[in-house]
N, C-alpha and C. Protein backbone atom coordinates (compact mmCIF):
# COMPACT_ATOMS: atom_id res chain seq x y z
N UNK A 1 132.87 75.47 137.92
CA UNK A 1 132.00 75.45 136.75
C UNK A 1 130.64 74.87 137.11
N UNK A 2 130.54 73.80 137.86
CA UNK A 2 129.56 73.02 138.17
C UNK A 2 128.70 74.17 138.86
N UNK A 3 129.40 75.06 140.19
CA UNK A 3 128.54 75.81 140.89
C UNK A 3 127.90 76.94 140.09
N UNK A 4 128.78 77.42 138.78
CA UNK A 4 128.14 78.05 138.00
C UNK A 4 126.32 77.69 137.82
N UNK A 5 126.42 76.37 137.03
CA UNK A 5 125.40 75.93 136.10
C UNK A 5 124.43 75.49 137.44
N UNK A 6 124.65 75.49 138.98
CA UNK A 6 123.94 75.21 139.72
C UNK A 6 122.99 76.38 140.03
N UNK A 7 123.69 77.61 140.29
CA UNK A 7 123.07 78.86 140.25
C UNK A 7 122.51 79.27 139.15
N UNK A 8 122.98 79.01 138.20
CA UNK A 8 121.94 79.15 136.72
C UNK A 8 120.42 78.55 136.89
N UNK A 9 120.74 76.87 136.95
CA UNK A 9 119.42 76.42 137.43
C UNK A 9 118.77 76.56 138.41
N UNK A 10 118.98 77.42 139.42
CA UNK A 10 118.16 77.80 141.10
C UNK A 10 117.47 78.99 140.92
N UNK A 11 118.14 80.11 139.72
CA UNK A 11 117.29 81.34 139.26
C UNK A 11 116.73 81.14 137.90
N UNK A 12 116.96 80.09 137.25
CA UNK A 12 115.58 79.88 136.50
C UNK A 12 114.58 78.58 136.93
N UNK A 13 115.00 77.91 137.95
CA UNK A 13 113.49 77.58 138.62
C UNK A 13 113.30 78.09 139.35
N UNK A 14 113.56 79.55 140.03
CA UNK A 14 113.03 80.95 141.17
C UNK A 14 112.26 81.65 139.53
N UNK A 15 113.20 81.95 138.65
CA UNK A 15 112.09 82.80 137.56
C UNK A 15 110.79 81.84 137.52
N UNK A 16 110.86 80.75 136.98
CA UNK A 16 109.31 79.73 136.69
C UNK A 16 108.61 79.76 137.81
N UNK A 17 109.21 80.06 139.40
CA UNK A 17 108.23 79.83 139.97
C UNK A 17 107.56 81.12 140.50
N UNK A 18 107.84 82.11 140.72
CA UNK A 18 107.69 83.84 140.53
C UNK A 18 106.68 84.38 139.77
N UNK A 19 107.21 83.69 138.85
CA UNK A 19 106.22 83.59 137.31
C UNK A 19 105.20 83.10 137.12
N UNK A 20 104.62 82.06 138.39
CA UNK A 20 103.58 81.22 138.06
C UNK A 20 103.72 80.24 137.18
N UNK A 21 104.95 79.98 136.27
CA UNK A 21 104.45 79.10 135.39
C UNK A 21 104.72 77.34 136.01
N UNK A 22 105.45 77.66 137.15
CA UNK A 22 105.24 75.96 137.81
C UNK A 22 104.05 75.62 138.44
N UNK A 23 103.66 76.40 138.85
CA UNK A 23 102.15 76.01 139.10
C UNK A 23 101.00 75.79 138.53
N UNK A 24 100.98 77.09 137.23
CA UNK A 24 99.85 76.33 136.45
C UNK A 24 100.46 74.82 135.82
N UNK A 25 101.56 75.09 135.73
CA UNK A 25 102.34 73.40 134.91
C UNK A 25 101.86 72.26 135.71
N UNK A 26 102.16 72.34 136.95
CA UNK A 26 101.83 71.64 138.13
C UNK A 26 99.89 71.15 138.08
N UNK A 27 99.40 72.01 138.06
CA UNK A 27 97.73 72.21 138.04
C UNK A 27 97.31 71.33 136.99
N UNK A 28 97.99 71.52 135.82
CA UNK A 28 97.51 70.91 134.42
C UNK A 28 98.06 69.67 134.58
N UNK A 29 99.51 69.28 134.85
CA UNK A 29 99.90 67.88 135.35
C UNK A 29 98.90 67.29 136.19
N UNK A 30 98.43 67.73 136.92
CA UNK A 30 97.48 67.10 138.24
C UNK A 30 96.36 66.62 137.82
N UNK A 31 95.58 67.92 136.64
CA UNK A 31 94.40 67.73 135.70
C UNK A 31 94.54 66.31 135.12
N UNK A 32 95.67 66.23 134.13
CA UNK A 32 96.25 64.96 133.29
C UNK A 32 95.81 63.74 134.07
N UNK A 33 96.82 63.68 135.40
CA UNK A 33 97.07 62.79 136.36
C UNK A 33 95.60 61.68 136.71
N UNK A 34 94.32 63.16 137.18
CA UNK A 34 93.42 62.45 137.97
C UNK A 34 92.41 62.44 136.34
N UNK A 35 92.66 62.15 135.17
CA UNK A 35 91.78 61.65 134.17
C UNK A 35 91.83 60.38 134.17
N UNK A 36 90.36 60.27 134.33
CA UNK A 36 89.90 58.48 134.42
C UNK A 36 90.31 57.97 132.67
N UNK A 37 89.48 58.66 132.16
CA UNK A 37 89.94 58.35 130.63
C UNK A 37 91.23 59.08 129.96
N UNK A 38 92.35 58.44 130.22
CA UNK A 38 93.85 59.92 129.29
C UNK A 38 93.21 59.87 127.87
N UNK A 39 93.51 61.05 127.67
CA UNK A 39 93.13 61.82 126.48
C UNK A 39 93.81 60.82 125.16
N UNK A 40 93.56 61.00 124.10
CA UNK A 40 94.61 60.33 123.13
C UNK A 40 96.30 61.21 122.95
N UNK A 41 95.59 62.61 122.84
CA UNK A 41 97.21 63.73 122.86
C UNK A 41 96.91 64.47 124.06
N UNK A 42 98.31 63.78 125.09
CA UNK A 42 98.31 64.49 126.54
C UNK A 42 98.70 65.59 126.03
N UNK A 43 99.60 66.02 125.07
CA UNK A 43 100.47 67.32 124.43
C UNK A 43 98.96 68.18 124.55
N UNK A 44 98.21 67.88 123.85
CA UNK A 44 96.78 68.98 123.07
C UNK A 44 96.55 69.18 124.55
N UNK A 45 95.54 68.07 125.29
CA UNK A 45 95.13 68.41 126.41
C UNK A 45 95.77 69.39 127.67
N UNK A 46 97.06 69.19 127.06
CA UNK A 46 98.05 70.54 128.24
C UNK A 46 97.74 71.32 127.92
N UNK A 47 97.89 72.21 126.16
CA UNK A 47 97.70 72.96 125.25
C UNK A 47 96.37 73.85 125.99
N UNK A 48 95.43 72.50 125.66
CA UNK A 48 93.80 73.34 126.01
C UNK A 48 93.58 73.95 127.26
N UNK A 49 94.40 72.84 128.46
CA UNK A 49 94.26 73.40 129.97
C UNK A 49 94.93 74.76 130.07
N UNK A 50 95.98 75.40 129.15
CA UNK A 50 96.86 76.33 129.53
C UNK A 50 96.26 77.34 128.35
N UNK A 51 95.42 77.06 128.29
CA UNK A 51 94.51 78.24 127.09
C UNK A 51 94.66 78.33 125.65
N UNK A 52 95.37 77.28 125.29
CA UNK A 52 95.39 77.27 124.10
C UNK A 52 94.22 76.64 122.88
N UNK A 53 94.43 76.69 121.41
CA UNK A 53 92.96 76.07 121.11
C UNK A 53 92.96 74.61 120.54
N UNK A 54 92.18 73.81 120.66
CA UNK A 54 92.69 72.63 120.07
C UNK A 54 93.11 72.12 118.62
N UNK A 55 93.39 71.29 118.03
CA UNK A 55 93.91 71.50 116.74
C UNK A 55 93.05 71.38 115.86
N UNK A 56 91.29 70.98 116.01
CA UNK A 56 90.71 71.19 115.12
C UNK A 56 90.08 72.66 115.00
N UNK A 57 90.21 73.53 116.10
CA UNK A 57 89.95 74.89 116.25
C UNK A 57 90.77 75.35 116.01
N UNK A 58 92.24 75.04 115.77
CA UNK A 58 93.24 75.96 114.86
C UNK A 58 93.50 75.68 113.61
N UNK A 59 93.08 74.21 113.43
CA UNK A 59 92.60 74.08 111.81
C UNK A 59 91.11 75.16 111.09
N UNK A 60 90.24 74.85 112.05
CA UNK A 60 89.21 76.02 111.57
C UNK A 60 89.63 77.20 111.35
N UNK A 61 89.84 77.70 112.68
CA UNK A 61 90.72 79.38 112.28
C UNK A 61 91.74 79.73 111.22
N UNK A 62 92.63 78.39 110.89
CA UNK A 62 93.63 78.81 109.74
C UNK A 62 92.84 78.72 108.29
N UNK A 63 91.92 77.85 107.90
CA UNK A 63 90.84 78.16 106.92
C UNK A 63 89.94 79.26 107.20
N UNK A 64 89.41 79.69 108.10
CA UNK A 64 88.89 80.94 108.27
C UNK A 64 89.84 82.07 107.78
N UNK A 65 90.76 82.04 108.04
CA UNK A 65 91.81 83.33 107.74
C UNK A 65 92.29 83.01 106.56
N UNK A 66 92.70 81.93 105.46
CA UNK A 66 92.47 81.40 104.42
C UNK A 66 91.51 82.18 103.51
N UNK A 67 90.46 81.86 104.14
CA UNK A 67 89.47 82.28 103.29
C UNK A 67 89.21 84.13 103.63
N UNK A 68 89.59 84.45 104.32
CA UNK A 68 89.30 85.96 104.91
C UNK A 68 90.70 86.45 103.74
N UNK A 69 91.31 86.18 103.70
CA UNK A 69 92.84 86.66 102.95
C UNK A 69 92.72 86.46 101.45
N UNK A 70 91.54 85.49 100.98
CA UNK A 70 91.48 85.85 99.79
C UNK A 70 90.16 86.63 99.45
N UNK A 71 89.49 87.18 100.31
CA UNK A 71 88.59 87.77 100.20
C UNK A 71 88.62 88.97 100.20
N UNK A 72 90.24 89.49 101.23
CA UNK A 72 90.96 90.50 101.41
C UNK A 72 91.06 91.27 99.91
N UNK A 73 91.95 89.99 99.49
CA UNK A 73 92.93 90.05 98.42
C UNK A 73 91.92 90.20 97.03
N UNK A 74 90.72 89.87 97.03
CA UNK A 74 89.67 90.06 95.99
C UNK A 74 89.04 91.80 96.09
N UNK A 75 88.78 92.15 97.45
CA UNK A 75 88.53 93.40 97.90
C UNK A 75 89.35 94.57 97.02
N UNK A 76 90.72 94.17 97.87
CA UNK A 76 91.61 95.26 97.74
C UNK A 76 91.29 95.20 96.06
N UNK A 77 92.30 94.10 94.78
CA UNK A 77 91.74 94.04 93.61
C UNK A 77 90.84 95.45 93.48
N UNK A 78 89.61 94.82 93.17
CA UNK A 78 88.16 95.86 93.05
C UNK A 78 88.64 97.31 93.50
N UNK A 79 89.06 97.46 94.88
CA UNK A 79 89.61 98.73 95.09
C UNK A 79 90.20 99.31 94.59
N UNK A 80 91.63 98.89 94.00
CA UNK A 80 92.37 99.62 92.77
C UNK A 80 91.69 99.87 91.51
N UNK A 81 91.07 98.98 91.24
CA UNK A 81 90.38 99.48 90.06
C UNK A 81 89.44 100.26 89.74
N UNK A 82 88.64 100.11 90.77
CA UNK A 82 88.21 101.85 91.30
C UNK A 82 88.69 102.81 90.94
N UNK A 83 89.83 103.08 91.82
CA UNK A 83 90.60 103.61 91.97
C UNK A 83 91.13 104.29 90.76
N UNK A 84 91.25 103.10 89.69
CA UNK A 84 91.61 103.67 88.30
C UNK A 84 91.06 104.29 87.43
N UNK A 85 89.41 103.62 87.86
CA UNK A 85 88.41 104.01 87.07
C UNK A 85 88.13 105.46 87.36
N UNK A 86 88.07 105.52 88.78
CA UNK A 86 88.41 107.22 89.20
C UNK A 86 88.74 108.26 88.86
N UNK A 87 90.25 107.67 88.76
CA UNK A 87 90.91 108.86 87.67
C UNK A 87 90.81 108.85 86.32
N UNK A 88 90.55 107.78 85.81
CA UNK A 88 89.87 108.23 84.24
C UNK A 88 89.36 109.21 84.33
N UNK A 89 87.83 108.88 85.15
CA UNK A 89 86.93 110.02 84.97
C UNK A 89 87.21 111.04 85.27
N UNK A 90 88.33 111.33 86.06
CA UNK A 90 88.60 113.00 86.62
C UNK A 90 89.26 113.12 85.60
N UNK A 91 90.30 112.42 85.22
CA UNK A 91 90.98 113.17 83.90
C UNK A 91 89.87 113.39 82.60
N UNK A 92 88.86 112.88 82.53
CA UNK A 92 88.06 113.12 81.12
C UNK A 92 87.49 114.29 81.76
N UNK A 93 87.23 114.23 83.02
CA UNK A 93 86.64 115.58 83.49
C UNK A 93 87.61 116.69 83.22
N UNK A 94 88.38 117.05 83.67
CA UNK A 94 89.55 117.87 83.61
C UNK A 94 89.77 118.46 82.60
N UNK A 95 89.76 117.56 80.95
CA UNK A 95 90.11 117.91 79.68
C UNK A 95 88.95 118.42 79.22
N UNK A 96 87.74 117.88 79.40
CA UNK A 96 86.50 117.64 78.97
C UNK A 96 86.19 119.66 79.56
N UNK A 97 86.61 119.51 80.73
CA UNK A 97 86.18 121.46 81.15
C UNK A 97 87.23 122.00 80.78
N UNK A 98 88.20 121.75 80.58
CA UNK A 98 89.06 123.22 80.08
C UNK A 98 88.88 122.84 78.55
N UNK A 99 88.33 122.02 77.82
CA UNK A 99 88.01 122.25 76.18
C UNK A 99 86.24 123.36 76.78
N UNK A 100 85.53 123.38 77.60
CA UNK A 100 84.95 123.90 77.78
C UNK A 100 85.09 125.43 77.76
N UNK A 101 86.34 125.52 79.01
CA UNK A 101 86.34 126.62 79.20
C UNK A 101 86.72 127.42 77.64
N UNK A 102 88.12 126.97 77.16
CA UNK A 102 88.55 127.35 76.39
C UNK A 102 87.60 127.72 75.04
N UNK A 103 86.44 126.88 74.98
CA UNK A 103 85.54 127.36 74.05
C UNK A 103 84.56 128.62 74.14
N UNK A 104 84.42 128.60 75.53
CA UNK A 104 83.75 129.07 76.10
C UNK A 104 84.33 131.10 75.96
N UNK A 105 85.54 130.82 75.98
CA UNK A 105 86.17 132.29 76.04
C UNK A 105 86.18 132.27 74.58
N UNK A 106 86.52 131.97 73.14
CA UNK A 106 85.80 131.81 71.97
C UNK A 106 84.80 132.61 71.63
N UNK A 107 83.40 132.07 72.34
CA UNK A 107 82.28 132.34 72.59
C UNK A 107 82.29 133.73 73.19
N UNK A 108 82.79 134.36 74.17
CA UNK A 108 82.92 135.43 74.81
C UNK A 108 82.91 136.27 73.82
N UNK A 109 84.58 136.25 73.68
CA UNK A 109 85.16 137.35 72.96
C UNK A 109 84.34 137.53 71.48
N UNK A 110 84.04 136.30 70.96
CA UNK A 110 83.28 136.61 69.31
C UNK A 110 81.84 137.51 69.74
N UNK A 111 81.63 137.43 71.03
CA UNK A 111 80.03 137.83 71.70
C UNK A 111 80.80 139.35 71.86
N UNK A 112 81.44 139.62 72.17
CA UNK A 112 82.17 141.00 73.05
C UNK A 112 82.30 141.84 71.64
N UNK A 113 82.93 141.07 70.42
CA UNK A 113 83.36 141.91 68.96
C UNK A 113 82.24 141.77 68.52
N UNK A 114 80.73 141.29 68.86
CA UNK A 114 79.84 141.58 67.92
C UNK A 114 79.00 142.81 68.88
N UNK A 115 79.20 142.57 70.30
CA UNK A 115 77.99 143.74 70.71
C UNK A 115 79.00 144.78 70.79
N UNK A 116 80.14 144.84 70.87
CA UNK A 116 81.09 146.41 71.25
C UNK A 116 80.99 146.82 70.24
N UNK A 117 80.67 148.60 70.63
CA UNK A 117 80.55 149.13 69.44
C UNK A 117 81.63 150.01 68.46
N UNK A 118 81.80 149.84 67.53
CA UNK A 118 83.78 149.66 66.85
C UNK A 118 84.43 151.20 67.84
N UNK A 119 85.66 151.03 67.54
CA UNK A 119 86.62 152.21 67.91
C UNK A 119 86.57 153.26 66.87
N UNK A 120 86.52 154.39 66.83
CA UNK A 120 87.40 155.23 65.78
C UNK A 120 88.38 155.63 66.19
């Protein structure tokens, strides 16, 4: 059992190191190491060395997107209602020309029985 969990751990520190990720780990440890002044959060400072953003730049970005999501969400709003207002108007359009048309053939035919000249 033991030799099991020994070979377990020899191919996942061969994956981490394959992978690069013991070395940049290693690099950023070293970074840490030779700081004259340690940081207050060694955690953040790993974070930042390994590309991540710091926590007042992921506090910014999560109020940025905050505010982008209700601006979204105000957008879209307006959009549907558009949207609604839209089809009002096509439907007033719609009714509004076939009371047209329909008058319109009215108009025809009373025009057609006054200029045709009768049957015998």
């Amino acid at each position: 059992m033991t030799q099991e969990k020994e070979a377990k751990k020899e191919a996942f520190r061969k994956y981490l190191e394959s992978s690069g990720v013991l070395d940049s780990l290693t690099k950023v440890l070293v970074a840490l190491y030779e700081q004259n002044d340690k940081p207050s959060s060694a955690l953040e400072f790993i974070q930042q060395k390994l590309g991540g953003p710091s926590v007042s730049d992921y506090e910014k970005l999560q109020a940025e997107k905050s505010d982008l999501q209700i601006k979204y969400n105000e957008l879209f709003a307006k959009h549907q209602e558009t949207l609604r207002e839209l089809e009002g108007v096509k439907s007033l359009h719609s009714r509004n020309s076939s009371k047209d048309d329909d008058e319109r053939e009215v108009i025809e035919d009373e025009h057609t029985a006054l200029v045709a000249p009768p049957h015998h």
